[in-house]
Protein backbone atom coordinates (compact mmCIF):
# COMPACT_ATOMS: atom_id res chain seq x y z
CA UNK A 1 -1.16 71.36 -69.52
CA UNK A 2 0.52 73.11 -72.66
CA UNK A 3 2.71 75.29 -72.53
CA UNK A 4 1.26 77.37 -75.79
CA UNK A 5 2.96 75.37 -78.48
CA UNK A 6 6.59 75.30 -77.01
CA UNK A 7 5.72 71.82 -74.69
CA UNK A 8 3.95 70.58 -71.74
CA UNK A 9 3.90 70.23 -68.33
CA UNK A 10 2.63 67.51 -65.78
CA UNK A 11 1.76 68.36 -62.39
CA UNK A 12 1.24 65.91 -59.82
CA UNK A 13 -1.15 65.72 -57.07
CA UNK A 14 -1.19 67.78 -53.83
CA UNK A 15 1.31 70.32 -55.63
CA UNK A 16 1.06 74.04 -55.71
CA UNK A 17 1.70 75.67 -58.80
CA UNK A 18 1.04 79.27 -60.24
CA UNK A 19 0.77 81.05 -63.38
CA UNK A 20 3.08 84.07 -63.02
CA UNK A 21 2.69 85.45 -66.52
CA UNK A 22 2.93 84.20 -70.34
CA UNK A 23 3.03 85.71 -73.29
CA UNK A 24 4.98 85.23 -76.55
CA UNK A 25 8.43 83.83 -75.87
CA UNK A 26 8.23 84.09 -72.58
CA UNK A 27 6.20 82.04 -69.89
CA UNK A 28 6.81 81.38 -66.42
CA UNK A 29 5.41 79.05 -63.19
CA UNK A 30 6.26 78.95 -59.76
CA UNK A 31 6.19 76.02 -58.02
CA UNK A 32 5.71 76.07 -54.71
CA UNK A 33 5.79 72.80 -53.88
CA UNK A 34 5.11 69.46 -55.05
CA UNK A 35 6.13 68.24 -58.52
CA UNK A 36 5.95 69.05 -61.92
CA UNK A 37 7.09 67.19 -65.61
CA UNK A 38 8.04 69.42 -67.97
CA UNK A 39 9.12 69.15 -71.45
CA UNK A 40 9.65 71.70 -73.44
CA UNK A 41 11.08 71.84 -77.08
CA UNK A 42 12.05 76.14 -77.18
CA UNK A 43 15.12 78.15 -77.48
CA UNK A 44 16.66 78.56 -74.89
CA UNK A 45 14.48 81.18 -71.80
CA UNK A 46 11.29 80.70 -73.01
CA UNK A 47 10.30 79.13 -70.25
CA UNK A 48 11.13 79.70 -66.18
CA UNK A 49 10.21 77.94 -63.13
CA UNK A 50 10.15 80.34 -59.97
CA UNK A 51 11.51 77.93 -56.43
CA UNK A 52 11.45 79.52 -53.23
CA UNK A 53 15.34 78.77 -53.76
CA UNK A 54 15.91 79.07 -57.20
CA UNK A 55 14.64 79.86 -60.60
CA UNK A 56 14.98 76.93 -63.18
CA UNK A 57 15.52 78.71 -66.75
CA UNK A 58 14.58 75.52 -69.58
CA UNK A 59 17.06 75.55 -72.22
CA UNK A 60 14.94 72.77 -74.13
CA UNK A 61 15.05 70.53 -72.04
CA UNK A 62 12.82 67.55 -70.50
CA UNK A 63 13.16 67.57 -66.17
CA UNK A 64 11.13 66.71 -62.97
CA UNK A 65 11.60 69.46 -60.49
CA UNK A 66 10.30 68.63 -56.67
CA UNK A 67 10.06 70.97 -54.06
CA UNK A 68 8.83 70.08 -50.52
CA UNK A 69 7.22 72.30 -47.61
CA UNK A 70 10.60 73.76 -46.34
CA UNK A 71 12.03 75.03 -50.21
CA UNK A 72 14.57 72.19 -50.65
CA UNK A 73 14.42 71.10 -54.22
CA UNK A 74 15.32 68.37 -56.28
CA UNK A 75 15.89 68.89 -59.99
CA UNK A 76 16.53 65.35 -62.64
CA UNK A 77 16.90 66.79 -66.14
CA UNK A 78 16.22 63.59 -68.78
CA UNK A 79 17.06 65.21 -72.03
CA UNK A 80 18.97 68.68 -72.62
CA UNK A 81 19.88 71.37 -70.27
CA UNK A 82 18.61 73.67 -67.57
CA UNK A 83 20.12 76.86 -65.79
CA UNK A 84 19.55 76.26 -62.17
């Protein structure tokens, strides 16, 4: 899916994701669990991921983040940064 024109994101199967809210500059997911791809070329808080853990704030960045039914995640960031 797009992420209005900041990136994307890929989710995979048999995940649970939800739209929390977006607007301008600001748009945000929770992930429940599952994975999801994102990639996302912003400054820096345009775009949050909600854990049951943690919240991953992209700082343009490209990452996988996988969470699994007990809320232990795994983050792998490919390109950039992330606040974890």
């Amino acid at each position: 899916m797009n992420v209005s024109t900041i990136g994307e994101v890929t989710i995979d199967g048999d995940s649970r994701v939800r739209l929390v809210e977006t607007r301008d500059g600001h748009h945000r997911l929770a992930l429940e669990r599952g994975t999801l791809h994102a990639k996302i070329l912003a400054p820096p808080g345009q775009f949050i991921v909600d854990t049951a853990s943690a919240r991953a704030t992209d700082l343009g960045c490209a990452y996988t983040l996988h969470m699994d039914e007990e809320g232990t995640g795994i983050v792998s960031v490919t390109a950039g940064w992330i606040a974890f």
